[in-house]
Each structure stands twice: as C-alpha cells, then as structure tokens.
Protein backbone atom coordinates (compact mmCIF):
# COMPACT_ATOMS: atom_id res chain seq x y z
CA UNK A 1 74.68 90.78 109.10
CA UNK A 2 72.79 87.41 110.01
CA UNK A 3 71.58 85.71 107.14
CA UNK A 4 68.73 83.29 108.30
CA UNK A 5 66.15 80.72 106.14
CA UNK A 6 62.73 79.93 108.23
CA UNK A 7 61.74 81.76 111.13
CA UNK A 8 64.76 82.76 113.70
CA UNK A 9 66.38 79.52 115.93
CA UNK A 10 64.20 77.24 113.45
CA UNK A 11 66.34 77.13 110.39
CA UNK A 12 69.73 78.02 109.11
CA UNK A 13 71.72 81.48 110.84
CA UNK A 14 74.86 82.73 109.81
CA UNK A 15 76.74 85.93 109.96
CA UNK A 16 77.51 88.60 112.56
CA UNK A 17 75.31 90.13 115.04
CA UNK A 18 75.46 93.90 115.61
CA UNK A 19 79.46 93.18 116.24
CA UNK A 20 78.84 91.15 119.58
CA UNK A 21 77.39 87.63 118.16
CA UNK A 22 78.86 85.37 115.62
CA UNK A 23 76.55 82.70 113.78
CA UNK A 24 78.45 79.63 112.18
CA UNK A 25 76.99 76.70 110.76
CA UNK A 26 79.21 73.39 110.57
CA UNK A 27 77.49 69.69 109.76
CA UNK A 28 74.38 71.23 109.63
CA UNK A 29 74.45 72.49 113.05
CA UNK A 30 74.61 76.15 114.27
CA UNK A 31 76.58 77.59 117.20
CA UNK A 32 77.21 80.82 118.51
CA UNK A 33 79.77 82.51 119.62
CA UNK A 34 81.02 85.67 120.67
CA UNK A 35 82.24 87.90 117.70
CA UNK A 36 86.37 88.38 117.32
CA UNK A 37 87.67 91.46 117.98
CA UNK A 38 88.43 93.14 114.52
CA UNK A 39 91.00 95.15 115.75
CA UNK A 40 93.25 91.53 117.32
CA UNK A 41 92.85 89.15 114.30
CA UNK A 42 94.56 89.05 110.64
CA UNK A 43 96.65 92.28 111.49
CA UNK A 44 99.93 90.76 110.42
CA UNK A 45 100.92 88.03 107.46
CA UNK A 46 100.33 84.80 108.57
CA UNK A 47 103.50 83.45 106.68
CA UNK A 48 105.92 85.26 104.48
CA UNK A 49 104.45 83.75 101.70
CA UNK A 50 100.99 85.67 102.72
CA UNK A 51 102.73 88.56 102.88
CA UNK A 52 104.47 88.36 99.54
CA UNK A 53 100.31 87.73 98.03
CA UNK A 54 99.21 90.70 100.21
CA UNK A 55 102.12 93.01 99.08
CA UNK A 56 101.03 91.52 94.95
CA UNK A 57 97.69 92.30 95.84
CA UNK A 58 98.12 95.79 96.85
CA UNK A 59 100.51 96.59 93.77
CA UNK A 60 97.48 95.05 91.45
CA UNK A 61 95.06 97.35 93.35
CA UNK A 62 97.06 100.54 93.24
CA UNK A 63 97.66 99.82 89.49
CA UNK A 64 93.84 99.22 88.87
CA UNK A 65 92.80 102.53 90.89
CA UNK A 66 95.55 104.64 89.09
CA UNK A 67 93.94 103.43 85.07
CA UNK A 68 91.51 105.34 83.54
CA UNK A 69 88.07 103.96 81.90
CA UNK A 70 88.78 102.82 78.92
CA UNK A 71 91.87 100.52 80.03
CA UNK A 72 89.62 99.18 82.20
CA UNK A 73 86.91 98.46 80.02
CA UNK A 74 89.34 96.31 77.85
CA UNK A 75 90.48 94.18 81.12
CA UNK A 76 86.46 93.77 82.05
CA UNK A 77 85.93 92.98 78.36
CA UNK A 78 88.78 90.31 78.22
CA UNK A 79 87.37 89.04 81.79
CA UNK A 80 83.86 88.49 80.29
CA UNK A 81 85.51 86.63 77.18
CA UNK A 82 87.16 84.29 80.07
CA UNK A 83 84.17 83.69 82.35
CA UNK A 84 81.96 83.12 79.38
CA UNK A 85 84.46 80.67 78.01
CA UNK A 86 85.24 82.49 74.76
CA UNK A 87 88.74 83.17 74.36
C-alpha cells in the first residue's frame, strides 16, 4: 500500500504499488523503483545464525498457537506490566 502526506508527487510516498512499484524515501528524497519479486528474495537464511532465530521463532509461534486463553491472558498480562514499566 502507498502511504502518502500532501497531494500525490508533492509530499512524502512510501510503500508498494499494486505489486509493480516500490516507493522509498532516503534523506528526504523519494525514488521509485520496480517492486522485488516476492517469490526470489528472503527464501533462505541469510546466515546460520538467521536461521537458528527463524527456527526459535517458529518453535515460540507453534507454542503460542497450541495454548489456550487463559495462558495467554497471563503472558499479555505480564507483557502489559513490562511495557507499562511495572514489574
């Protein structure tokens, strides 16, 4: 989706363009460029170290999807505590 502020080419664009057009904005300049190819980028680790984060990540997931309410509700409660800076 492009995301712009002021009227089109006049202020800042950013995003994605029905898949075909990519909006970046760098030192307060925007270019355009033709959108990646979803299907060639980020489809293997980087490093093995990425890997080992995506394969931690996935485990965390599969563990959240697999409790039931009320566990959850204790982690979102102890995650409010944190963010709000009550401990």
């Amino acid at each position: 989706m492009v995301r712009t502020k002021g009227p089109l080419s006049s202020g800042a664009v950013s995003g994605n363009f029905d898949g075909f057009m990519q909006f970046r904005t760098k030192n307060g300049k925007t270019h355009v460029h033709a959108a990646p190819n979803p299907k060639q980028i980020n489809q293997g680790p980087a490093s093995e170290a990425q890997g080992t984060v995506r394969a931690a990540y996935a485990q965390l997931a599969a563990t959240w999807k697999a409790m039931d309410e009320a566990e959850k509700n204790i982690y979102r409660k102890q995650a409010d505590a944190l963010r709000s800076g009550a401990t």
